[in-house]
Each structure stands twice: as structure tokens, then as C-alpha cells.
Protein backbone atom coordinates (compact mmCIF):
# COMPACT_ATOMS: atom_id res chain seq x y z
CA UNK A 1 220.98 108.00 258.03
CA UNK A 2 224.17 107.71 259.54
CA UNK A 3 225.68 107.87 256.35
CA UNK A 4 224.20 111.01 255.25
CA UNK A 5 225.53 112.86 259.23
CA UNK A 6 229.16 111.81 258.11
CA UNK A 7 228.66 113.46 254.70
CA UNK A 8 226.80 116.33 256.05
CA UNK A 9 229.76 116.39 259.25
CA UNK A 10 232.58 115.86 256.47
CA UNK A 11 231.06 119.18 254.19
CA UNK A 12 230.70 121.36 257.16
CA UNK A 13 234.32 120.83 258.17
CA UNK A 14 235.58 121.51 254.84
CA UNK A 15 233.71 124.70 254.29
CA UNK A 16 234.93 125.77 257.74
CA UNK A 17 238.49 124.65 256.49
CA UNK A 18 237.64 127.09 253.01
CA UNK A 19 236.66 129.89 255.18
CA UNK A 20 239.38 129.38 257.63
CA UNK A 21 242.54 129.74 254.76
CA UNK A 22 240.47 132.57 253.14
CA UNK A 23 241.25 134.50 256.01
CA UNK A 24 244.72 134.08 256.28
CA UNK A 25 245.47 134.58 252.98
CA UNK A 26 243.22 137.80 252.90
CA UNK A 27 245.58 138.44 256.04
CA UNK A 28 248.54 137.86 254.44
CA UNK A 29 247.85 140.35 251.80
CA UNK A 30 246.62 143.25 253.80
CA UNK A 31 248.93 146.14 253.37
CA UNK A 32 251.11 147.60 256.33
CA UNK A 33 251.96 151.22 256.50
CA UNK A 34 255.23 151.07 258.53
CA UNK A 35 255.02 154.53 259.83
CA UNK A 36 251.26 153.97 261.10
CA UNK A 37 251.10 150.74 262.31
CA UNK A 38 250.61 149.44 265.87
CA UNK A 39 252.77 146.45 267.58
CA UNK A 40 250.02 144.35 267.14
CA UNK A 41 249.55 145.36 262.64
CA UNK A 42 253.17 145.16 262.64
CA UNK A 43 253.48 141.60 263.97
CA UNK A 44 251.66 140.50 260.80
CA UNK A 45 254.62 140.74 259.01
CA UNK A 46 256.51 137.36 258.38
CA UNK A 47 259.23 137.19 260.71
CA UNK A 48 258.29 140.26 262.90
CA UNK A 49 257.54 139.17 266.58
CA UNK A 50 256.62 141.53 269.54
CA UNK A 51 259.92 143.00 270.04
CA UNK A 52 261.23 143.71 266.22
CA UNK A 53 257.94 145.66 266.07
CA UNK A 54 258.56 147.70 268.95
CA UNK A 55 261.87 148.11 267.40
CA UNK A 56 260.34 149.71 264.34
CA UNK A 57 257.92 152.08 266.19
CA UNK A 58 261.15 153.03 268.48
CA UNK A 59 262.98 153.86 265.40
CA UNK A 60 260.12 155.59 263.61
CA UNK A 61 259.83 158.04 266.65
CA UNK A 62 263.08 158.55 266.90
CA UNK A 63 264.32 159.26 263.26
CA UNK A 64 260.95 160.19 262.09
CA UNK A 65 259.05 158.53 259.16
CA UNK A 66 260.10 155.87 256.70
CA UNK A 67 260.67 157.21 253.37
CA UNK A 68 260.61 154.12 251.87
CA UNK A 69 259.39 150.49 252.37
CA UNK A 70 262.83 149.54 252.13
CA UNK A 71 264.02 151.74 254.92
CA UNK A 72 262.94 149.35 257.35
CA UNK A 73 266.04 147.35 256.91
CA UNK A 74 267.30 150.29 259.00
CA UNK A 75 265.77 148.89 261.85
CA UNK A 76 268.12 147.31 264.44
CA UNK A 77 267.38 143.08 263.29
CA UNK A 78 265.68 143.72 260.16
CA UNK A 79 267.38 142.35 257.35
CA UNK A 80 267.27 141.45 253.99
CA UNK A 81 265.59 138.19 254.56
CA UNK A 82 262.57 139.84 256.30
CA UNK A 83 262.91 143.01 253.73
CA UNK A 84 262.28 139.85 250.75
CA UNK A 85 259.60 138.10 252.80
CA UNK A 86 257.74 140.85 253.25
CA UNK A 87 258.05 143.72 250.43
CA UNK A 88 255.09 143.45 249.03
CA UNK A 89 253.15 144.34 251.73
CA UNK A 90 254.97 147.10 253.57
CA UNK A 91 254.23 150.43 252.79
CA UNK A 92 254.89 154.29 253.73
């Protein structure tokens, strides 16, 4: 019996594991309009923390909307390396 509790244990951790990494990658993919999105959607981007997204909603209201995804490099810290990291998923 004790046997089957490890195997039973060892299947329940993995599926948790499966359903754990679904939902970051699902995450990872979600689209994010740049001249909608809250701090919080915003810091979903790779290498966008608190304050580079309150950079972008500062610059938004200031200079109106993004034109492009691409525009973001604009922003005051955002640079190419961000721009690459995450171009797939901004959008306007």
C-alpha cells in the first residue's frame, strides 16, 4: 500500500507541475495593448518592473497613444533588448 501512496503522491505532483507551466506559458503569450494596459498587465512584460511601467503609462498620457508596438522604445529605459524580448506580445 505504501507503494501505491508514493505513486499516487508522485502523479498528483506532476499533474500539478503540468498545470502549473501551462499557466505561465498561457501567460507569457497573452497579448498587451500598450496604450490600455494597467501597471500591473504591463509588468508581464519581460524585463518591465513596477516603475518602467509607470514610465510607459506616464508617457502614454503625456504624448498620447502608441502608434506602434515599437514606439515603446520611446519610453525613458526601454530599449532594444526589452523591444526584442518582448515584440511579440505588445500591441497598440
Amino acid at each position: 500500500m505504501n507503494h501505491f501512496r508514493k505513486q499516487i503522491y508522485l502523479a498528483v505532483l506532476v499533474t500539478v507541475a503540468v498545470i502549473l507551466a501551462g499557466t505561465c506559458y498561457v501567460n507569457a503569450m497573452e497579448k498587451v495593448n500598450i496604450n490600455t494596459a494597467s501597471v500591473e498587465q504591463l509588468m508581464q512584460l519581460d524585463r518591465v518592473g513596477a516603475n518602467y511601467a509607470q514610465r510607459i503609462i506616464e508617457y502614454r498620457e503625456t504624448h498620447g497613444q502608441f502608434k506602434a508596438p515599437e514606439e515603446i522604445m520611446k519610453v525613458k529605459g526601454i530599449g532594444k533588448k526589452t523591444w526584442e524580448a518582448n515584440k511579440d506580445r505588445i500591441v497598440v
